[in-house]
Protein backbone atom coordinates (compact mmCIF):
# COMPACT_ATOMS: atom_id res chain seq x y z
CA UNK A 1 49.30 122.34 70.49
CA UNK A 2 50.74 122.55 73.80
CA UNK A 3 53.04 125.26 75.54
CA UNK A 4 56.52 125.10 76.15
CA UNK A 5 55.90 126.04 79.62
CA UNK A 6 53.21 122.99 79.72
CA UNK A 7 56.42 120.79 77.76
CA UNK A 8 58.71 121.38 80.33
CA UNK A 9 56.58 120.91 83.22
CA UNK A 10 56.45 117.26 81.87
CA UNK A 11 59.86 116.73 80.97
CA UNK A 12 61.71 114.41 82.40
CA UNK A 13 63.57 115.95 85.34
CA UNK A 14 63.54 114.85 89.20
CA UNK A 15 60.92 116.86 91.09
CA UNK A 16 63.10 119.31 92.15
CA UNK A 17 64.58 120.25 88.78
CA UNK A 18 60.43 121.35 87.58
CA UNK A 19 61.62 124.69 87.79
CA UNK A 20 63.67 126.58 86.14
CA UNK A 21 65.02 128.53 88.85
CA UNK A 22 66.30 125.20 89.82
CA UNK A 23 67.59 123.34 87.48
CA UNK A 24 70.20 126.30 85.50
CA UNK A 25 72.06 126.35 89.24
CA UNK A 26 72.64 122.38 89.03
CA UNK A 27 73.70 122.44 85.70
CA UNK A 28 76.01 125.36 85.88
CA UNK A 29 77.48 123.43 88.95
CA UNK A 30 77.71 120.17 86.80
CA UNK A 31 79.18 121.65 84.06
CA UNK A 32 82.07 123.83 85.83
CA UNK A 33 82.49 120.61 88.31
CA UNK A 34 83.10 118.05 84.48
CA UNK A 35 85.27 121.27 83.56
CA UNK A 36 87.85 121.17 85.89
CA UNK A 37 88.01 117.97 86.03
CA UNK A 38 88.87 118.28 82.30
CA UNK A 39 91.42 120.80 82.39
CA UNK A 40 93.88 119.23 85.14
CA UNK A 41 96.93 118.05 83.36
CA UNK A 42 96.71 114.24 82.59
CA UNK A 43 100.18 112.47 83.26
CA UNK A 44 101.15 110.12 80.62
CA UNK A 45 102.38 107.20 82.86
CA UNK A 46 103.37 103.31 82.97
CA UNK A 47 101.26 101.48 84.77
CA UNK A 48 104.37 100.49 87.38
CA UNK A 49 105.03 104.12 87.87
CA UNK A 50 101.58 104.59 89.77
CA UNK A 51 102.57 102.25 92.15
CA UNK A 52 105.50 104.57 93.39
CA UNK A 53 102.34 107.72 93.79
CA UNK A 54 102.82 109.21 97.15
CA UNK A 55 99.59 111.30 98.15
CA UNK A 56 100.40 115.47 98.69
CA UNK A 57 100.20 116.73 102.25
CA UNK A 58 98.14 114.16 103.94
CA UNK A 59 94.86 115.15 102.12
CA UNK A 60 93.89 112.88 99.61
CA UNK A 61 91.70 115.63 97.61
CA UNK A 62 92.23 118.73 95.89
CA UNK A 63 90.43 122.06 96.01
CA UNK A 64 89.27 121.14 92.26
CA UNK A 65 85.87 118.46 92.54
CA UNK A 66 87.31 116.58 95.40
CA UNK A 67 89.82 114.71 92.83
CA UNK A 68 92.94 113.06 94.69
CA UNK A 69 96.09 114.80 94.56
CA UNK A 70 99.13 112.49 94.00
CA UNK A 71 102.69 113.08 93.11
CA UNK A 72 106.29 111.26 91.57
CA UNK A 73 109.34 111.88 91.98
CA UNK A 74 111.39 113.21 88.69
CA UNK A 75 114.75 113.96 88.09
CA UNK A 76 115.05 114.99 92.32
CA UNK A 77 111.87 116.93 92.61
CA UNK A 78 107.95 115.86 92.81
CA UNK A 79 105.47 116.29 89.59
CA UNK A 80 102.15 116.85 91.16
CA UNK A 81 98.83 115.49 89.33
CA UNK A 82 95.19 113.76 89.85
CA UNK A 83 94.44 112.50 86.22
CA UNK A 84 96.75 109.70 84.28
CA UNK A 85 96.99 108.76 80.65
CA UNK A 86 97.28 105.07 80.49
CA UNK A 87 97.85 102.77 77.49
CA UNK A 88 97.88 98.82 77.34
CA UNK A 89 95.86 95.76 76.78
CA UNK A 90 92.70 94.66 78.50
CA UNK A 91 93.25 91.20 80.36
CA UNK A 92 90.07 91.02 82.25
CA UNK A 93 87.19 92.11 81.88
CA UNK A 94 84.60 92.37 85.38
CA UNK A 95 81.10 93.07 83.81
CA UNK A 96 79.30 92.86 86.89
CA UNK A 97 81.90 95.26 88.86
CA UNK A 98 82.40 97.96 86.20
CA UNK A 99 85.77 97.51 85.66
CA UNK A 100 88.10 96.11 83.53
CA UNK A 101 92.20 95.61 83.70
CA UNK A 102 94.71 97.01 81.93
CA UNK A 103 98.62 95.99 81.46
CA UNK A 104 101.33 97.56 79.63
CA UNK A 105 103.37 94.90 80.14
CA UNK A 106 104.97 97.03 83.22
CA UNK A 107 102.26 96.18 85.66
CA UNK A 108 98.55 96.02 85.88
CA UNK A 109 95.66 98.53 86.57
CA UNK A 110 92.15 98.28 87.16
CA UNK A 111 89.81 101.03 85.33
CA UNK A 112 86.78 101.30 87.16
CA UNK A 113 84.10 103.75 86.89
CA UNK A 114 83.28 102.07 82.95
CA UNK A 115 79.79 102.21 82.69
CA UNK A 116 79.71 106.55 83.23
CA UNK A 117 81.84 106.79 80.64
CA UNK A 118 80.82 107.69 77.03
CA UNK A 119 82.53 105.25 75.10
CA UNK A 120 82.70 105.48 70.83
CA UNK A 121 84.56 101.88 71.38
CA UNK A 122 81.90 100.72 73.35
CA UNK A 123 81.84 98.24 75.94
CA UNK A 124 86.10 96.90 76.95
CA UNK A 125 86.44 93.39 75.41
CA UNK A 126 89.81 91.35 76.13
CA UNK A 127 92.90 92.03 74.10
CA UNK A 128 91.43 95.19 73.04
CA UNK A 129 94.60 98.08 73.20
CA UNK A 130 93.01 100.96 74.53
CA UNK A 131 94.10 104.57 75.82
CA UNK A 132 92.24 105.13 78.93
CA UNK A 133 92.79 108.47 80.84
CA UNK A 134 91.01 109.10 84.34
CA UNK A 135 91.99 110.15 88.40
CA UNK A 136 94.01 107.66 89.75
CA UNK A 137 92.35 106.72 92.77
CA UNK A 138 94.16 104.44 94.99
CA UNK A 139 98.04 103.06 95.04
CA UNK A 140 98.88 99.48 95.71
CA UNK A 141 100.27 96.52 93.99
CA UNK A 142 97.33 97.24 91.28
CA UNK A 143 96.86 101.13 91.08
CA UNK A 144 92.85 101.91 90.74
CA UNK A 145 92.39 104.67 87.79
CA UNK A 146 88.59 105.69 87.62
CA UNK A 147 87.57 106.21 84.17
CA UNK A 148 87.18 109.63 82.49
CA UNK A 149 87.90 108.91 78.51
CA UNK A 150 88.92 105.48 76.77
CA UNK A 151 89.51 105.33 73.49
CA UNK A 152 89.99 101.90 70.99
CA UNK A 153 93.52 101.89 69.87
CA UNK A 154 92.84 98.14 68.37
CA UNK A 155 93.20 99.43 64.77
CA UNK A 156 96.65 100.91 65.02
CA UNK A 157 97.57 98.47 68.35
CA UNK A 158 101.48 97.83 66.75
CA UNK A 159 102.53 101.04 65.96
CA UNK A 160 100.33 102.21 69.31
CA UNK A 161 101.90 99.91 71.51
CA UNK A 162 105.62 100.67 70.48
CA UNK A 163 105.11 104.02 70.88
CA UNK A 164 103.60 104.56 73.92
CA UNK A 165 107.05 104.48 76.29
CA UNK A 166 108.67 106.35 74.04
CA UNK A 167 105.93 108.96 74.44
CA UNK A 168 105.80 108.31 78.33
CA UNK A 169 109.56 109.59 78.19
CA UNK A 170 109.44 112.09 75.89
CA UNK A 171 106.87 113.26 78.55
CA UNK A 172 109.03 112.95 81.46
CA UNK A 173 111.94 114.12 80.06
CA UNK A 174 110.05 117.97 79.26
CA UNK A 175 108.80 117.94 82.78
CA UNK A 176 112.98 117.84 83.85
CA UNK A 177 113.89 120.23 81.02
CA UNK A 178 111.05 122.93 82.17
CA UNK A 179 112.44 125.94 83.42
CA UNK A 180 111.84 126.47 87.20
């Protein structure tokens, strides 16, 4: 029977993670880093609302993970966030770019990133209805929205899909009703 000590020795880490002493500070950083990321604020957005994003203060990252800091304007003043919560159908699907495209039937998106994320769907097929949310990572004609969670909303698509700018507004409309 071996050791545990002998167990880990042969696990498979990178050389550097062999010890102990090693690996806990690279996992502590990996885990507060994919914590952070998951506790900014995800904006519940049409896809032709992106387009509009005007980066904060010159710097395109944030003090949390390096994630890109945009912001909207609503109701006169500007809603600052980094992470969006899209919904809409998959028109295209790249396989050999990791990314697939999104419309809401407001504009178009490309989710990139795919492949890290863990998927209960699995892999985007066309005309699926999905919920993806993720850090929006570039503005343009097609905004660029690397992938944090997608979720199949195939099943329920009809009721989804009706709902979802209805739920975008209800959004909006508590940001301009929050006290200041």
């Amino acid at each position: 029977m071996q050791s545990a000590k002998h167990k880990f020795r042969e696990a498979p880490f990178p050389a550097d993670f062999q010890r102990f002493d090693t690996f806990i500070p690279f996992l502590t950083h990996a885990i507060c880093s994919m914590t952070s990321r998951l506790s900014l604020r995800a904006r519940k957005s049409l896809i032709r609302e992106l387009s509009a994003a005007l980066s904060l203060s010159g710097s395109t990252e944030s003090a949390v993970s390096g994630i890109r800091t945009w912001a909207v304007a609503v109701a006169g003043s500007l809603d600052s966030f980094s992470v969006v919560w899209l919904q809409g159908h998959v028109t295209q699907v790249d396989d050999g770019e990791d990314n697939f495209h999104l419309s809401d039937g407001t504009g178009t998106a490309v989710i990139s990133n795919v492949s890290a994320v863990p998927r209960a769907c699995g892999r985007a097929r066309s005309d699926q209805y999905l919920m993806v949310v993720g850090e929006l990572y570039s503005v343009s004609s097609t905004p660029v929205v690397r992938a944090m969670k997608i979720q199949d909303l195939t099943e329920d698509r009809e009721l989804s899909q009706r709902m979802w700018p209805w739920e975008v507004r209800d959004a909006h409309q508590c940001l301009t009703l929050a006290p200041s």
